[in-house]
Protein backbone atom coordinates (compact mmCIF):
# COMPACT_ATOMS: atom_id res chain seq x y z
CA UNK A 1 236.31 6.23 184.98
CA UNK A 2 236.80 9.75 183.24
CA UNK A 3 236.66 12.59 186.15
CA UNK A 4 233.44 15.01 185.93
CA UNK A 5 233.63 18.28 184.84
CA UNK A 6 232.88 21.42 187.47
CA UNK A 7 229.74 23.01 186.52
CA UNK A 8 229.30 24.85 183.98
CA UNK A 9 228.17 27.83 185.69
CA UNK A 10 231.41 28.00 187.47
CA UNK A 11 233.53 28.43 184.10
CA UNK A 12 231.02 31.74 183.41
CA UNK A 13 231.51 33.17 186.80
CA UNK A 14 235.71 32.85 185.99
CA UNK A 15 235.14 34.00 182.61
CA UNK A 16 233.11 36.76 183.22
CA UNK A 17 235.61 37.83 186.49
CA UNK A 18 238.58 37.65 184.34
CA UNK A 19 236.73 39.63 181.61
CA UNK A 20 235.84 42.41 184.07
CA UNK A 21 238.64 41.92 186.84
CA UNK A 22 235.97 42.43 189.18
CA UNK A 23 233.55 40.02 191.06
CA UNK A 24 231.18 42.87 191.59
CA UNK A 25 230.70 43.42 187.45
CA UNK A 26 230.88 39.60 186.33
CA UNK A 27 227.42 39.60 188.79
CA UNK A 28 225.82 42.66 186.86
CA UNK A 29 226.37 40.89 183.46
CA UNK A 30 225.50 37.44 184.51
CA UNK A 31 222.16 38.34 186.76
CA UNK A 32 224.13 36.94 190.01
CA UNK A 33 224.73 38.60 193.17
CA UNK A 34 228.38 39.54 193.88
CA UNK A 35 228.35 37.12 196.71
CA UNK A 36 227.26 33.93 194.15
CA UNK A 37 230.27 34.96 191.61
CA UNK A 38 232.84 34.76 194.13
CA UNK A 39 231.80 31.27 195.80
CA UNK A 40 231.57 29.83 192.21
CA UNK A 41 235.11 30.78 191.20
CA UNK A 42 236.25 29.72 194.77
CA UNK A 43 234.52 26.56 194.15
CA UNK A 44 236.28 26.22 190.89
CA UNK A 45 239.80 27.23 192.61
CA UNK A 46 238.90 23.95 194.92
CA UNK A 47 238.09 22.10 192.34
CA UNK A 48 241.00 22.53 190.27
CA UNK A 49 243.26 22.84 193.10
CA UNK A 50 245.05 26.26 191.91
CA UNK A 51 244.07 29.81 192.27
CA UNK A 52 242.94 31.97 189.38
CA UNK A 53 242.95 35.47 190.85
CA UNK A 54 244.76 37.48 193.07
CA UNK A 55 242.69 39.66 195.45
CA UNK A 56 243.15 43.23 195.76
CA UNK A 57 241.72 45.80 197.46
CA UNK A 58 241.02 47.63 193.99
CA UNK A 59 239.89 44.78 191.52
CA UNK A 60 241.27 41.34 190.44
CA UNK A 61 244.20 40.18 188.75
CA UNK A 62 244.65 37.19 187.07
CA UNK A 63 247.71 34.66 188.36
CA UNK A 64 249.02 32.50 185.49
CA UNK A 65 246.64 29.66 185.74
CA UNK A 66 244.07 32.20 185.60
CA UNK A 67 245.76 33.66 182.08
CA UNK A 68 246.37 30.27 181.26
CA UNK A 69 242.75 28.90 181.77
CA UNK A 70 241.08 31.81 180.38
CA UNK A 71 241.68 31.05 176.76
CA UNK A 72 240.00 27.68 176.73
CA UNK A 73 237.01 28.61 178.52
CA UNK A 74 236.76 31.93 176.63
CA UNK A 75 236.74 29.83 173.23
CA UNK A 76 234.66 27.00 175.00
CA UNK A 77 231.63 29.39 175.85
CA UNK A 78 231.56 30.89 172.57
CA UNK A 79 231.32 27.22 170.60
CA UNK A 80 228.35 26.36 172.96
CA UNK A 81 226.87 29.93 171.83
CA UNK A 82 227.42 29.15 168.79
CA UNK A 83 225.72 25.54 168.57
CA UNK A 84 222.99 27.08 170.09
CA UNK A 85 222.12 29.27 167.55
CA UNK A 86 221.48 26.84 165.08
CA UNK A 87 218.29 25.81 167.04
CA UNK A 88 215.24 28.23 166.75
CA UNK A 89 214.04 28.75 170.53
CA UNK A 90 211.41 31.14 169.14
CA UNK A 91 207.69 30.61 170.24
CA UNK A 92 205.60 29.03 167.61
CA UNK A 93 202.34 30.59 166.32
CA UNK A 94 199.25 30.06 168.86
CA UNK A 95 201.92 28.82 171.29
CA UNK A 96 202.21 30.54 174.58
CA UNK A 97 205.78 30.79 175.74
CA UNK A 98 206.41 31.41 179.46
CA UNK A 99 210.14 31.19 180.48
CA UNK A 100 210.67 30.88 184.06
CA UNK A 101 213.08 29.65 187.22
CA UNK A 102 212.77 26.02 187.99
CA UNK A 103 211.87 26.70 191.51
CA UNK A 104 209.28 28.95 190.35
CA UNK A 105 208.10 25.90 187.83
CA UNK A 106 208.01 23.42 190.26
CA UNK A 107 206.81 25.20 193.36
CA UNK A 108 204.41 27.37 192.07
CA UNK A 109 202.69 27.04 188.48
CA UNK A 110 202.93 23.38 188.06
CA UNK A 111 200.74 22.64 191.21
CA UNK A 112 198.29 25.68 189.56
CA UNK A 113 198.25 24.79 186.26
CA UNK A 114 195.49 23.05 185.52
CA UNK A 115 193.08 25.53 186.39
CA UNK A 116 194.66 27.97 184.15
CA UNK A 117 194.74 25.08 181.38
CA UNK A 118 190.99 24.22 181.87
CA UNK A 119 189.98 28.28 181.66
CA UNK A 120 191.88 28.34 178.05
CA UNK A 121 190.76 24.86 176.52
CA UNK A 122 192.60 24.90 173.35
CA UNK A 123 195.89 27.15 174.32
CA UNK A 124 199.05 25.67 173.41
CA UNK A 125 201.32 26.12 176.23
CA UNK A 126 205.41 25.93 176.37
CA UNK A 127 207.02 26.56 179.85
CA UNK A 128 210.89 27.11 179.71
CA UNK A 129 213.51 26.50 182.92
CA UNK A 130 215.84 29.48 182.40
CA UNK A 131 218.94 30.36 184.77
CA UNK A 132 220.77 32.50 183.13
CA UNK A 133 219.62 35.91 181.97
CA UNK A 134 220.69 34.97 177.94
CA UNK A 135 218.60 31.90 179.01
CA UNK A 136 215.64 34.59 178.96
CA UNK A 137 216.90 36.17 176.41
CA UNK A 138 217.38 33.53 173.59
CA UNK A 139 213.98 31.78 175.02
CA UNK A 140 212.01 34.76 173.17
CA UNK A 141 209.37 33.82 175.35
CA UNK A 142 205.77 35.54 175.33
CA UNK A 143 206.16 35.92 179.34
CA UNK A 144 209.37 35.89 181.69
CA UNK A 145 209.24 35.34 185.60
CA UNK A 146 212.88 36.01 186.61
CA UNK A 147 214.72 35.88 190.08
CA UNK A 148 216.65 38.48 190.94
CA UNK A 149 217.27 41.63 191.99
CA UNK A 150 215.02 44.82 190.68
CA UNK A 151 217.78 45.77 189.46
CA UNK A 152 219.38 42.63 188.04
CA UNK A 153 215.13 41.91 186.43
CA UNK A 154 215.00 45.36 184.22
CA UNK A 155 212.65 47.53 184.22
CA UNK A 156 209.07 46.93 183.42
CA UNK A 157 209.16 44.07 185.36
CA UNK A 158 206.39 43.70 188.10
CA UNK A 159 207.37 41.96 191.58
CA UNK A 160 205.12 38.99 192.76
CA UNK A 161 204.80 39.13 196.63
CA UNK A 162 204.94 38.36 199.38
CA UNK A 163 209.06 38.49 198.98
CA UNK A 164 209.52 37.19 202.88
CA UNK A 165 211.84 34.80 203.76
CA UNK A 166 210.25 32.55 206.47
CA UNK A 167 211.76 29.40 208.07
CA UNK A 168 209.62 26.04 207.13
CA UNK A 169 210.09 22.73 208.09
CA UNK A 170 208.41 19.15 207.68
CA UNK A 171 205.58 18.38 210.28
CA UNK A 172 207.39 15.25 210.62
CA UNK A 173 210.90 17.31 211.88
CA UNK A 174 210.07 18.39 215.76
CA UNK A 175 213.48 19.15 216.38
CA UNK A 176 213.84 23.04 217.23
CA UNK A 177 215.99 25.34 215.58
CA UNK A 178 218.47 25.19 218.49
CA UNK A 179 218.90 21.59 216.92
CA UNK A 180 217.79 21.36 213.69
CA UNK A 181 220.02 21.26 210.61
CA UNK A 182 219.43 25.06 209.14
CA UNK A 183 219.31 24.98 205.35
CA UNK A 184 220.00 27.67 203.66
CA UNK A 185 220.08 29.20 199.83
CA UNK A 186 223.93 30.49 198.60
CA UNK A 187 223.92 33.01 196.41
CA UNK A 188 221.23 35.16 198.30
CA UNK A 189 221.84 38.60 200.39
CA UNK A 190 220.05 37.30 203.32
CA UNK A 191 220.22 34.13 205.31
CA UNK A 192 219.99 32.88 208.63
CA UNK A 193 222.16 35.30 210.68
CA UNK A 194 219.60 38.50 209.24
CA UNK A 195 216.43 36.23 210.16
CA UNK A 196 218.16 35.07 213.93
CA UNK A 197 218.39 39.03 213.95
CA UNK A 198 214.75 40.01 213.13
CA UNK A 199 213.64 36.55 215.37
CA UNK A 200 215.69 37.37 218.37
CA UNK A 201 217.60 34.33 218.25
CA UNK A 202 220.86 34.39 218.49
CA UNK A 203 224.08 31.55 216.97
CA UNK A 204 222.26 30.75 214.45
CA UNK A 205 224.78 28.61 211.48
CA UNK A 206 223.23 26.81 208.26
CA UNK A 207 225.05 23.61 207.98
CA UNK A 208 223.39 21.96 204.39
CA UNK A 209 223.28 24.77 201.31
CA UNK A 210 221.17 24.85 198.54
CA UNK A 211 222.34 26.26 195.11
CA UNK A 212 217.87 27.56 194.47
CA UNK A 213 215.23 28.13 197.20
CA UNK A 214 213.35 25.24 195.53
CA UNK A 215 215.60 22.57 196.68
CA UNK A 216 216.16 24.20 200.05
CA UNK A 217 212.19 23.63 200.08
CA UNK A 218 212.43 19.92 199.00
CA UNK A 219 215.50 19.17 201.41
CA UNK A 220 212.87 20.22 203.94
CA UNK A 221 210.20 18.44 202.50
CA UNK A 222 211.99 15.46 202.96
CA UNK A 223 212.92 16.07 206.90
CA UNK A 224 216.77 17.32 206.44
CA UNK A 225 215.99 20.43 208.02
CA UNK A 226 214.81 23.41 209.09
CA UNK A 227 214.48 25.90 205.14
CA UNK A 228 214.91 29.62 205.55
CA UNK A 229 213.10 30.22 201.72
CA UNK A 230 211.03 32.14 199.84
CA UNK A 231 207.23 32.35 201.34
CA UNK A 232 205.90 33.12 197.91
CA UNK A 233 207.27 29.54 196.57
CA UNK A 234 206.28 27.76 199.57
CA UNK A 235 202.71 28.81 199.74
CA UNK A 236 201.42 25.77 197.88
CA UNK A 237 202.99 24.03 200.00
CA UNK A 238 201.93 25.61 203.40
CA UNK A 239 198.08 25.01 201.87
CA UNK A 240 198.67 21.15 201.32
CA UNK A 241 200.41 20.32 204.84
CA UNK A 242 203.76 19.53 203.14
CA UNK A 243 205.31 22.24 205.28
CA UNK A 244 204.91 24.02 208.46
CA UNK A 245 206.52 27.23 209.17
CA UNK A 246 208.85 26.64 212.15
CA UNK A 247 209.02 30.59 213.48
CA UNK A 248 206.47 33.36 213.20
CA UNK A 249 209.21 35.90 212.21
CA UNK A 250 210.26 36.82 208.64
CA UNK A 251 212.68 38.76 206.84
CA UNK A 252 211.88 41.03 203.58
CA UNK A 253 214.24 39.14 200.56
CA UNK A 254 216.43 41.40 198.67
CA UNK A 255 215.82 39.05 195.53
CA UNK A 256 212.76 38.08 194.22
CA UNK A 257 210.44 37.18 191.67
CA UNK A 258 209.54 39.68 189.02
CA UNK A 259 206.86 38.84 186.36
CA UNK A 260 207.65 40.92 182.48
CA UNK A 261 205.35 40.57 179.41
CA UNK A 262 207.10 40.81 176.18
CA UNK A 263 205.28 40.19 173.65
CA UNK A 264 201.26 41.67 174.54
CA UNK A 265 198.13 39.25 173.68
CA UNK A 266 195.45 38.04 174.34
CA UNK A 267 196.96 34.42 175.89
CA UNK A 268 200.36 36.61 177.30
CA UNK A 269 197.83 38.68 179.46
CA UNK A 270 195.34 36.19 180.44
CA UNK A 271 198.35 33.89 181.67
CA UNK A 272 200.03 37.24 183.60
CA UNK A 273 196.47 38.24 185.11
CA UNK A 274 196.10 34.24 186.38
CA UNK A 275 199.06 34.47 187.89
CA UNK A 276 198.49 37.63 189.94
CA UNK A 277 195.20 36.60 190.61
CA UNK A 278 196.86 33.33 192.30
CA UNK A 279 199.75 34.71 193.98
CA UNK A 280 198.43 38.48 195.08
CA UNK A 281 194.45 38.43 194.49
CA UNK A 282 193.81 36.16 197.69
């Protein structure tokens, strides 16, 4: 059996550190947090079973796998760019294009959706699951809902609350936290030490990781565990009995969900003022 390839996303974390020398840059270009670049090009040390950088106090600095490596992926990226571009990801006419996370699709519009359908009878509607920020970018979509920070979003971009982190559960998991699996979201500036802080509760270590807040929800869903995740995804949720929240206390996020219209009309701002309505009007 041929061995599986790491993820893709760890090759652009590598790429984009050896570019820059510098976890903390690689994160700016690729819409990451610092934190997310360096446990993907660990991950991809493990996986390979060599190390790629040396770290200094000042920067990075490639070792010679790391120089060696670099060329391949480097030349590897830029062929997948390439194919890409022969495909037009543009939004048809009287199509409304709304690029988005998948946690955001899943958690949050798709369980909404057919009210905003049945209010536009007619309306063409294409919904995109974008990671990257080029995701957004070559999506040329009529409406993006990023995650991120404000920073990492742009400006322009309008922040859909509440951005708590709460700690949710199944109604079927009675275990308390003191024995619970914690899961928890990588890649994020806050987890369960900052909420155990804010909650009074002290010792507090995930033991099952999620790469999206999304699947820490449906790992919860499912019993595994006690989710520290986003409130705003998990309201649907809340409403429908699938979750409970397992603590009163909550933490502000430092990432979040930030709504941008790029291309005005009539269907871009009638999806954008649903959406608010939803999420913020009740």
């Amino acid at each position: 059996m041929a061995r599986s390839l790491p993820p893709l996303t760890w090759f652009r974390a590598f790429e984009a550190a050896a570019r820059h020398l510098s976890f903390t840059a690689a994160a700016a270009e690729i819409g990451l947090t610092q934190s997310a670049v360096s446990q993907q090009v660990k991950a991809l040390e493990t996986r390979l079973g060599v190390v790629l950088f040396n770290r200094k106090p000042r920067g990075l600095a490639l070792t010679d796998d790391g120089r060696r490596l670099l060329p391949q992926v480097g030349a590897a990226l830029e062929r997948l760019a390439i194919a890409t571009e022969t495909f037009d990801l543009g939004s048809p006419d009287k199509v409304l294009t709304v690029a988005m996370s998948v946690s955001m699709a899943q958690w949050v519009v798709a369980p909404r959706l057919a009210d905003f359908t049945n209010r536009h009878p007619g309306l063409r509607l294409r919904i995109l699951s974008a990671i990257w920020p080029d995701d957004f970018h070559s999506a040329m979509a009529d409406v993006d809902i990023r995650f991120g920070s404000e920073k990492q979003v742009g400006q322009g971009a309008r922040e859909l609350t509440p951005n708590r982190l709460i700690a949710l559960r199944s109604p079927e998991l009675e275990a308390p936290l003191s024995e619970a699996a914690l899961i928890e979201t990588v890649g994020t500036s806050e987890g369960w030490k900052s909420w155990g802080r804010e909650a009074g509760v002290d010792g507090l270590e995930p033991t099952l990781f999620a790469d999206s807040y999304g699947m820490a929800l449906q790992l919860a869903v499912h019993g595994n565990g006690i989710a520290l995740a986003s409130e705003l995804l998990a309201r649907h949720a809340l409403e429908t009995g699938r979750l409970v929240r397992a603590h009163d206390a909550w933490i502000a996020g430092k990432e979040g969900y930030y709504l941008s219209v790029n291309q005005p009309g009539e269907a871009a701002r009638s999806f954008e003022e649903w959406i608010l309505g939803e999420l913020m009007g009740r």
